[in-house]
N, C-alpha and C. Protein backbone atom coordinates (compact mmCIF):
# COMPACT_ATOMS: atom_id res chain seq x y z
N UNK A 1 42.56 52.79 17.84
CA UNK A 1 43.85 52.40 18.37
C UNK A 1 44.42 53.58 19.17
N UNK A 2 44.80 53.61 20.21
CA UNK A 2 45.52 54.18 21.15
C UNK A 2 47.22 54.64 20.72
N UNK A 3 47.40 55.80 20.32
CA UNK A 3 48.67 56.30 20.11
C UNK A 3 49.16 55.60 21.06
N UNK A 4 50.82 55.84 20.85
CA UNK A 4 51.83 55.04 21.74
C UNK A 4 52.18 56.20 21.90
N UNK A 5 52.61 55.85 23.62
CA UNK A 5 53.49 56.89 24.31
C UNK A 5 55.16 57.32 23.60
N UNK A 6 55.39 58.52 23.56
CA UNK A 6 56.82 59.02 22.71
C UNK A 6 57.50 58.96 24.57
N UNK A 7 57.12 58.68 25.46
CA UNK A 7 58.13 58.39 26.80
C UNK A 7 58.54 57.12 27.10
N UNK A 8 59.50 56.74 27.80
CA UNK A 8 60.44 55.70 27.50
C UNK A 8 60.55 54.61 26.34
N UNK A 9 60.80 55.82 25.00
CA UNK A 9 61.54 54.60 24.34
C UNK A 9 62.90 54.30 24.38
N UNK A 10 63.03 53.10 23.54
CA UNK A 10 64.17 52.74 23.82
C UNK A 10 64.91 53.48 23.04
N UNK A 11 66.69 53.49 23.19
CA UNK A 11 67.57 54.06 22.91
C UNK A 11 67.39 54.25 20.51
N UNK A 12 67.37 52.82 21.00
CA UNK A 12 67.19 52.21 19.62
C UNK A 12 66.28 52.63 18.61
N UNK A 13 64.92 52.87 19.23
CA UNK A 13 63.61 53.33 18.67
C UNK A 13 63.92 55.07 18.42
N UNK A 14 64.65 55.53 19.52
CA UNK A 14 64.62 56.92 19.68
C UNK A 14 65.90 56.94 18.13
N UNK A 15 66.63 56.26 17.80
CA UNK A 15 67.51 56.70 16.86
C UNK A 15 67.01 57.25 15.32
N UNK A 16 66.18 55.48 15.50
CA UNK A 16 65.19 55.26 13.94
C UNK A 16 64.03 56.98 13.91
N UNK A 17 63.43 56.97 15.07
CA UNK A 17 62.40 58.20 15.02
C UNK A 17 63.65 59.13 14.67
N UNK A 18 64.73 59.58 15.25
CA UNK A 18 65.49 60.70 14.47
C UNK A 18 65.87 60.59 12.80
N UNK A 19 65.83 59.45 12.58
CA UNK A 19 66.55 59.48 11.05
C UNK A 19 65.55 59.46 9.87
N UNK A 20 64.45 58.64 10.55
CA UNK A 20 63.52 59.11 10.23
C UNK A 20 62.60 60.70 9.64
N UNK A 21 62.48 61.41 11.40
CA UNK A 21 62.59 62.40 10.78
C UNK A 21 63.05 63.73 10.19
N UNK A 22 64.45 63.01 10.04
CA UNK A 22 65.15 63.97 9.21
C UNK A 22 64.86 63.67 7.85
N UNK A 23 64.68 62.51 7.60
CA UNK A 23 64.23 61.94 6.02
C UNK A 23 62.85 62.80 5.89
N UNK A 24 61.92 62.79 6.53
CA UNK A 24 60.66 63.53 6.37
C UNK A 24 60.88 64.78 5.46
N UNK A 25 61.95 65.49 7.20
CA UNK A 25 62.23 66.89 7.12
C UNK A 25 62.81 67.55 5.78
N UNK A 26 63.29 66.78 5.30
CA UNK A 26 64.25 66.43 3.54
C UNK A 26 63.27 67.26 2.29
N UNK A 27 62.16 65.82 2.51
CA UNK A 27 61.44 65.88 1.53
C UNK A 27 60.55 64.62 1.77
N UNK A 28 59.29 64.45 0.92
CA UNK A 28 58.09 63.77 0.96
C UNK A 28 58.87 62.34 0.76
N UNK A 29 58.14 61.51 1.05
CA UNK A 29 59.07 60.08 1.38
C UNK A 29 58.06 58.96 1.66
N UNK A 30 57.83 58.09 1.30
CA UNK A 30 56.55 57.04 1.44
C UNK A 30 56.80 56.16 2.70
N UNK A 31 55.88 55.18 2.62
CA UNK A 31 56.42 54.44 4.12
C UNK A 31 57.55 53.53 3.93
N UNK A 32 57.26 53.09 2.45
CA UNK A 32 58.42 51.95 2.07
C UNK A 32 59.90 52.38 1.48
N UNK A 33 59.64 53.78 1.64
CA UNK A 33 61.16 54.45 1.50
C UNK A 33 61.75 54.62 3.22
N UNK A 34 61.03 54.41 4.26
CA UNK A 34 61.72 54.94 5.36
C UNK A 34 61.38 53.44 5.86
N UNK A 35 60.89 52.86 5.81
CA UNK A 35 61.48 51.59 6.12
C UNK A 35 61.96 50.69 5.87
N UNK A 36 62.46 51.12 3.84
CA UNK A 36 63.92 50.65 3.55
C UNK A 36 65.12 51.38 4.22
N UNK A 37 65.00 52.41 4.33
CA UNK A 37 66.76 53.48 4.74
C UNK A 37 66.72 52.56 5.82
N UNK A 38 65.86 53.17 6.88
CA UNK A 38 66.06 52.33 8.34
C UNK A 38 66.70 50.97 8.34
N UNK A 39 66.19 49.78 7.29
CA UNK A 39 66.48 48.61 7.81
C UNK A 39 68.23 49.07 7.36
N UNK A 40 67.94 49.18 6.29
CA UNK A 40 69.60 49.63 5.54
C UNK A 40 70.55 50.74 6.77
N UNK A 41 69.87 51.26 7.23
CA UNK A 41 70.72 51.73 8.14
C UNK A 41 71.08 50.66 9.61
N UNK A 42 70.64 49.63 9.59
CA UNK A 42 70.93 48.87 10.74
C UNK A 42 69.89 48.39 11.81
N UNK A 43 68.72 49.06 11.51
CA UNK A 43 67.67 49.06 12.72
C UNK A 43 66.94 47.49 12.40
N UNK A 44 66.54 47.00 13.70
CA UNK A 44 66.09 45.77 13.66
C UNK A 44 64.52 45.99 13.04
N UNK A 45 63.85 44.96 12.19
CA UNK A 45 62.33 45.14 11.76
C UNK A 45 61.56 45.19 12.76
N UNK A 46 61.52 45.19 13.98
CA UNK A 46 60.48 44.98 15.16
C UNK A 46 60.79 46.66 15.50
N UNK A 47 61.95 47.74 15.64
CA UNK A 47 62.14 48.99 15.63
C UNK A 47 61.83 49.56 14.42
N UNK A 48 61.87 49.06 13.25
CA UNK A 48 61.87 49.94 11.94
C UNK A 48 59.61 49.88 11.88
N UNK A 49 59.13 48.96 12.18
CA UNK A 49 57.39 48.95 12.32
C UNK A 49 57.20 49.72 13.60
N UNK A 50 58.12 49.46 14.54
CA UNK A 50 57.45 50.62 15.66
C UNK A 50 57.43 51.96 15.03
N UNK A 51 58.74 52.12 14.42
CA UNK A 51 59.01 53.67 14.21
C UNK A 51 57.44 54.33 13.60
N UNK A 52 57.38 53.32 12.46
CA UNK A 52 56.61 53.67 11.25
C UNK A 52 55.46 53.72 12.01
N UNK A 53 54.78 52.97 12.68
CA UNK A 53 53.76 52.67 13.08
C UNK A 53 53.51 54.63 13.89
N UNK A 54 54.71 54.56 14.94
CA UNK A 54 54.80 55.87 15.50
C UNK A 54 54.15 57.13 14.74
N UNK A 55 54.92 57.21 13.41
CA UNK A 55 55.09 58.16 13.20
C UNK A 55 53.92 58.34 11.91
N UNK A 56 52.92 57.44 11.62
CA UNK A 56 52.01 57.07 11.46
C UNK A 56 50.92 57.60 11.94
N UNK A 57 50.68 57.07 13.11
CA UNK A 57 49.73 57.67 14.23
C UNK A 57 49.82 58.90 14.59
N UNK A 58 51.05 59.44 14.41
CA UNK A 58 50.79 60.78 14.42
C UNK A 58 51.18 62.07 13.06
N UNK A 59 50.63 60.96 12.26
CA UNK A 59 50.47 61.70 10.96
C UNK A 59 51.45 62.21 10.25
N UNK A 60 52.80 62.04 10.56
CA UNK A 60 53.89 62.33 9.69
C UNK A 60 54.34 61.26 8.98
N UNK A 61 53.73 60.10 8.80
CA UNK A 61 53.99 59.95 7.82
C UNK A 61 52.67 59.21 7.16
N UNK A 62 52.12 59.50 5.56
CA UNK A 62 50.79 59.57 5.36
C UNK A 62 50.87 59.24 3.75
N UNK A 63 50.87 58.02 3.81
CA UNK A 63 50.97 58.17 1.55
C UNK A 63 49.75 58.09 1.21
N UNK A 64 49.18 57.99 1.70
CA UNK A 64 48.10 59.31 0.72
C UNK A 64 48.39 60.50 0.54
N UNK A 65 48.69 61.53 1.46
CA UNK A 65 48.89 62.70 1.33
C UNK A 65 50.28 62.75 0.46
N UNK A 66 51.23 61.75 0.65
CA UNK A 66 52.70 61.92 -0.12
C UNK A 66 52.26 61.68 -1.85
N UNK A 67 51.49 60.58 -1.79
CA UNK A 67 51.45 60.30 -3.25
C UNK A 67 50.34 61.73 -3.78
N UNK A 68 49.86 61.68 -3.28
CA UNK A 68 49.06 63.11 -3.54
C UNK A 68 50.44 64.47 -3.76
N UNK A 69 50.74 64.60 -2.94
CA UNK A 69 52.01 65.94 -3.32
C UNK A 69 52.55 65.12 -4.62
N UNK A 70 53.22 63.94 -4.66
CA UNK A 70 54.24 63.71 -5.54
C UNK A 70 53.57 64.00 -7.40
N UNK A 71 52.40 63.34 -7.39
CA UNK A 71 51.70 63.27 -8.70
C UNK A 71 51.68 64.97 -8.91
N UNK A 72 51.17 65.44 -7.87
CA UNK A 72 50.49 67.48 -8.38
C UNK A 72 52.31 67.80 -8.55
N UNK A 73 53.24 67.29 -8.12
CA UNK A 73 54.29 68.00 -8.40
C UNK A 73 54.56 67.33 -9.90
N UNK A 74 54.69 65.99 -9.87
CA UNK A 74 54.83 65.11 -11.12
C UNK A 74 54.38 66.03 -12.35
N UNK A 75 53.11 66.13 -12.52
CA UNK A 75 51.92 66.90 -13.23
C UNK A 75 52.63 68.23 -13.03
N UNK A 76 52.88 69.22 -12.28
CA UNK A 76 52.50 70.65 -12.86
C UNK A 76 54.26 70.90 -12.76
N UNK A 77 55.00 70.15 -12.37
CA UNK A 77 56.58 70.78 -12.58
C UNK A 77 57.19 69.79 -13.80
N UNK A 78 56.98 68.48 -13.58
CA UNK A 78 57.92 67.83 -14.91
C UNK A 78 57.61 67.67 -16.26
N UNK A 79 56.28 67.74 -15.89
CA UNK A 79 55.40 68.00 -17.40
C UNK A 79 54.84 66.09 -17.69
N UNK A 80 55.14 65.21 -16.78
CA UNK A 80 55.08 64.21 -17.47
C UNK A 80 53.72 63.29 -17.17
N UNK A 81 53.75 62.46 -18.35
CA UNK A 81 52.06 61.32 -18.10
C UNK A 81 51.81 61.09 -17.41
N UNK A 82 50.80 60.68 -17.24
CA UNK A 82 49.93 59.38 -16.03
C UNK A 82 50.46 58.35 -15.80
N UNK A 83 50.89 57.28 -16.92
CA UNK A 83 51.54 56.28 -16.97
C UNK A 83 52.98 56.24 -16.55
N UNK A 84 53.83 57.50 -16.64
CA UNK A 84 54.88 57.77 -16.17
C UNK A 84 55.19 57.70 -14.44
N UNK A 85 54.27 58.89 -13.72
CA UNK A 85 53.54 58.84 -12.87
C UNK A 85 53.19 57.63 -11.77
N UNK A 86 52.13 56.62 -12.66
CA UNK A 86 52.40 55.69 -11.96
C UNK A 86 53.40 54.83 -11.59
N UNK A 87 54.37 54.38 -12.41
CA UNK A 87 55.09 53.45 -12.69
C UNK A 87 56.20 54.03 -11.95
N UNK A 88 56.51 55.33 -11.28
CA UNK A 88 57.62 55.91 -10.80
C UNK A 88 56.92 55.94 -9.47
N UNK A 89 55.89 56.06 -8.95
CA UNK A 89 55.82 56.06 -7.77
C UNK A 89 55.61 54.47 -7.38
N UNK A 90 54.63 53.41 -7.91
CA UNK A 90 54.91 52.21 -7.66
C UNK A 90 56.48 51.88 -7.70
N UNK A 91 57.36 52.07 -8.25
CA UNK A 91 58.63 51.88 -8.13
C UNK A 91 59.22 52.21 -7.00
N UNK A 92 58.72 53.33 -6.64
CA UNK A 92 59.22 54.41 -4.89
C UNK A 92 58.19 53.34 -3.74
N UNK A 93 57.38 52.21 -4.27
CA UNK A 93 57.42 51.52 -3.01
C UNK A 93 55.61 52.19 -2.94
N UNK A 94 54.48 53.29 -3.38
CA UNK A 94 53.84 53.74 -3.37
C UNK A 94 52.74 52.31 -3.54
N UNK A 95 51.44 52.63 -2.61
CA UNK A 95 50.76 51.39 -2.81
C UNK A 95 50.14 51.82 -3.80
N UNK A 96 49.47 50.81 -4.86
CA UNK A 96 48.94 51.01 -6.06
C UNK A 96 47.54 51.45 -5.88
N UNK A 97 46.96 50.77 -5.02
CA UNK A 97 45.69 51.61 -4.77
C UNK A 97 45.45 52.76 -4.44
N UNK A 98 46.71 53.23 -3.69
CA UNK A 98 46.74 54.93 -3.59
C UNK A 98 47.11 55.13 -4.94
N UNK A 99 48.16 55.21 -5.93
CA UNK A 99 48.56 55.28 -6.49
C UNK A 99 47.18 55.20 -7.78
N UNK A 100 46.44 54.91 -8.06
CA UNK A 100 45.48 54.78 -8.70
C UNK A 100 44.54 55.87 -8.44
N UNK A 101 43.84 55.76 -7.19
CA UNK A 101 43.05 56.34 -6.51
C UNK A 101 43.68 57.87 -6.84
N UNK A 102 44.66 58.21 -6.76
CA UNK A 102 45.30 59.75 -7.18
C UNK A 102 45.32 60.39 -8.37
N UNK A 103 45.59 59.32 -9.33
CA UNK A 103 45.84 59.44 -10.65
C UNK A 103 44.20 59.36 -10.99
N UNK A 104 43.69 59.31 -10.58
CA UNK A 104 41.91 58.80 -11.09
C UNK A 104 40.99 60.33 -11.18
N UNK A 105 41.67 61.23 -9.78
CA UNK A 105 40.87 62.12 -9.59
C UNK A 105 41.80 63.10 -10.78
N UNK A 106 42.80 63.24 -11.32
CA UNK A 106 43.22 64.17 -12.36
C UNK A 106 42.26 63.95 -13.46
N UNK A 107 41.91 65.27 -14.09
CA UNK A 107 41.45 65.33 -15.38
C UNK A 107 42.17 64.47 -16.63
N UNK A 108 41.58 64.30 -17.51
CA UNK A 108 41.66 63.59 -18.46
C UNK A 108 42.64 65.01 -19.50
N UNK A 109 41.33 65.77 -19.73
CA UNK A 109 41.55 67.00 -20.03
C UNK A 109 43.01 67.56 -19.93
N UNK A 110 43.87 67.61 -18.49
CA UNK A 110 44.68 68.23 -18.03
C UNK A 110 46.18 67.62 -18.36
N UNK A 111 45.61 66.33 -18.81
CA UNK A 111 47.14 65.37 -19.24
C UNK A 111 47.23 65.61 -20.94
N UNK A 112 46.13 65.86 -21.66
CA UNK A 112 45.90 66.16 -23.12
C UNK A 112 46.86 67.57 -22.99
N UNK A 113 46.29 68.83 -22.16
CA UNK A 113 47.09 69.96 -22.26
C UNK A 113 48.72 69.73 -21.93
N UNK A 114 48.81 68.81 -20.96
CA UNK A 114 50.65 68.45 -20.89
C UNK A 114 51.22 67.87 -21.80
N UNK A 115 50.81 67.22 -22.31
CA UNK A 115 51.39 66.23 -23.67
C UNK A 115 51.57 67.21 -24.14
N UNK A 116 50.83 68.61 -24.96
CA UNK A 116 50.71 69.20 -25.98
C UNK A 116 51.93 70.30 -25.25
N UNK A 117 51.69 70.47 -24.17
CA UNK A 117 52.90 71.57 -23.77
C UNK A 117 54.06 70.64 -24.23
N UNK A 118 54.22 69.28 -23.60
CA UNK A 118 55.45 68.72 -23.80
C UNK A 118 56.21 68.95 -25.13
N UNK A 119 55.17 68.36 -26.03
CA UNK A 119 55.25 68.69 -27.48
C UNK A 119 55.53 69.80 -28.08
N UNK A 120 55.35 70.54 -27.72
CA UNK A 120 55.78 72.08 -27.71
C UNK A 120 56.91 72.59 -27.59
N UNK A 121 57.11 71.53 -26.61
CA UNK A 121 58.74 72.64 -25.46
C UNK A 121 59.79 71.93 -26.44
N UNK A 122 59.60 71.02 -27.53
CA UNK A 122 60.58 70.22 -27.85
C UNK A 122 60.38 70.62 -29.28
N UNK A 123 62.07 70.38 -29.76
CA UNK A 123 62.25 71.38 -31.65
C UNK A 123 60.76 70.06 -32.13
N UNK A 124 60.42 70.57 -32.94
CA UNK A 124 59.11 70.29 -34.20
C UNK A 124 59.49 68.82 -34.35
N UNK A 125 58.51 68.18 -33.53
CA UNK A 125 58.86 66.59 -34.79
C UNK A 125 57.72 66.57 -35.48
N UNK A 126 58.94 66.42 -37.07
CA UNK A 126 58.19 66.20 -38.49
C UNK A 126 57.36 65.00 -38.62
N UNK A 127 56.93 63.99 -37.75
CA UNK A 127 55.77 63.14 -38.14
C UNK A 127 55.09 62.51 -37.18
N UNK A 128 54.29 62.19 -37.87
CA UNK A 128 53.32 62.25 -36.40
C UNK A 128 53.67 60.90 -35.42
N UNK A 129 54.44 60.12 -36.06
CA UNK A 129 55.13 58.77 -35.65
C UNK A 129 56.43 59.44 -34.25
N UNK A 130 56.89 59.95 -35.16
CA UNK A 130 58.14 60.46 -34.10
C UNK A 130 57.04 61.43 -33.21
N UNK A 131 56.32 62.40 -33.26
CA UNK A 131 55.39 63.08 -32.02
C UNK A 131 55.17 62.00 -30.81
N UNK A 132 54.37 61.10 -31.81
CA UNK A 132 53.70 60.26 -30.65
C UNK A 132 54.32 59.12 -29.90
N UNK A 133 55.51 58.68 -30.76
CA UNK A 133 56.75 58.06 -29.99
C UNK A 133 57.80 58.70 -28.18
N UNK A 134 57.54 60.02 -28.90
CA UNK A 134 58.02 61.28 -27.63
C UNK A 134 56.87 61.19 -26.49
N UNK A 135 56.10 61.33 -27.33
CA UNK A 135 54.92 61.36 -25.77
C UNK A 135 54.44 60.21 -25.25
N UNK A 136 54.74 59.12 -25.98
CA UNK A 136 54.24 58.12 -24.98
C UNK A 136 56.13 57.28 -24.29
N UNK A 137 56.84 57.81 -24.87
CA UNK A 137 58.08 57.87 -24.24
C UNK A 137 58.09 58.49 -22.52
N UNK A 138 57.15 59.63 -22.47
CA UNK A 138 57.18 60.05 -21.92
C UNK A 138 55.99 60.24 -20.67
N UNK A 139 55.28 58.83 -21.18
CA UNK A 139 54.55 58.47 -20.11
C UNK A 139 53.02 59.03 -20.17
N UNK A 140 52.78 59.98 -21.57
CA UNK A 140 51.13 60.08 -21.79
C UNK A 140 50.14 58.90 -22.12
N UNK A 141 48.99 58.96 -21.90
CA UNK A 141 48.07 57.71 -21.98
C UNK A 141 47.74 57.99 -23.85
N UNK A 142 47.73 56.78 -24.11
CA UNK A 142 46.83 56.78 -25.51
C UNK A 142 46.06 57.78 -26.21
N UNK A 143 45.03 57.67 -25.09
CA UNK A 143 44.12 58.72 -25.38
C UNK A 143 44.63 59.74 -25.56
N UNK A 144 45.47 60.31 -24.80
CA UNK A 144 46.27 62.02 -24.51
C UNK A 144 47.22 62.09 -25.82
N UNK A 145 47.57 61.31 -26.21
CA UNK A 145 48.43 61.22 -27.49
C UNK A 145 47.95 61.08 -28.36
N UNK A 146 46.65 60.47 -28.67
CA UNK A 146 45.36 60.32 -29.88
C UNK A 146 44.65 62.02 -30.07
N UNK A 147 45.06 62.43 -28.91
CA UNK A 147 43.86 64.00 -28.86
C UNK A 147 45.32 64.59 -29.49
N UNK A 148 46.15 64.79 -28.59
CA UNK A 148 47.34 65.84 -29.19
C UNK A 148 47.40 65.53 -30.40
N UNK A 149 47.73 64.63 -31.22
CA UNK A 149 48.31 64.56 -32.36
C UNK A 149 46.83 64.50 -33.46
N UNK A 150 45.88 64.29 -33.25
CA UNK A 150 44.88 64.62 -34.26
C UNK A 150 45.01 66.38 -34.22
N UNK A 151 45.30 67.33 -32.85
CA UNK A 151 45.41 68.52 -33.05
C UNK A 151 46.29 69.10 -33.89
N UNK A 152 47.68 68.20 -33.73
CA UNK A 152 48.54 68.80 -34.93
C UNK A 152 48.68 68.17 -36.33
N UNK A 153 48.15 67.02 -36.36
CA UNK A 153 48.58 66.80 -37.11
C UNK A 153 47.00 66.00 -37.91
N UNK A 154 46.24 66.53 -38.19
CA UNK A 154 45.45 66.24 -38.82
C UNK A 154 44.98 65.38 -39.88
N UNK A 155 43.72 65.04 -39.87
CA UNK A 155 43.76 64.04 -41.52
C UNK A 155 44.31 62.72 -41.31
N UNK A 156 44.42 61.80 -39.66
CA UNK A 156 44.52 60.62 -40.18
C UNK A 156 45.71 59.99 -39.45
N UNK A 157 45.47 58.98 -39.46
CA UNK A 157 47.09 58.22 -38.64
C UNK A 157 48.19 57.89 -39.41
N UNK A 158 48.42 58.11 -40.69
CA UNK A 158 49.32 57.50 -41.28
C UNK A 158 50.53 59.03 -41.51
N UNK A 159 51.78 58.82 -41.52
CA UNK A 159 52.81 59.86 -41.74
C UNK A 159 52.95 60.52 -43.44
């Protein structure tokens, strides 16, 4: 496909590409977050798909690469699950197949060590019911909550 010329657009198109990318300029932003603001800001859907389409083609705007930043930030700043993870970026409008496809290439391994940090950062819960209530509160997979809590809490599933 042939980029589109950025010379004579219309007044209209030229607005959406500014608000656009100031939303970029902000912070990471999916396609279905900037072409909700846009419509919400007034722009007709035949300007709000040009924009996108625009700004698309020339690679500013890319959810793969967004859902990719959002999860490594998800993961190494909030401390929180996979399941968390997903369900917050499908919510942000994120396609699920990216959204999968991202979450797929993280270690297994690496969500077991966050749970257990999580678990950590928080006063002592006395059973292993209330532990594993917190962490899957908090969006760890099964598994990641089956490994943490056999680590602390040994000898068995019952409290």
């Amino acid at each position: 496909m042939k980029p589109t010329s950025l010379q004579n657009l219309s007044p209209e198109l030229e607005k959406a590409l500014t608000k656009a990318l100031r939303m970029l300029n902000a912070s990471d932003k999916l396609t279905a977050e900037i072409r909700k603001a846009l419509l919400q800001a007034g722009h007709d859907e035949n300007t709000v798909e040009q924009a996108i389409q625009l700004l698309t083609e020339r690679r500013a705007l890319d959810d793969r690469r967004t859902v990719a930043a959002l999860v490594e930030k998800a993961v190494q700043r909030k401390g929180q699950g996979i399941e968390h993870i997903r369900a917050e970026l499908i919510l942000r409008g994120a396609p699920e197949e990216i959204v999968s496809e991202c979450l797929s290439q993280q270690d297994p391994g690496d969500e077991r060590e966050l749970a257990l940090k999580a678990l950590q950062s928080q006063p002592r819960k006395d059973t292993r019911a209330k532990a594993g209530r917190f962490l899957a509160a908090r969006g760890f997979s099964e598994e990641a909550i089956e490994l943490v809590l056999e680590d602390l809490y040994p000898g068995g599933h019952a409290d």
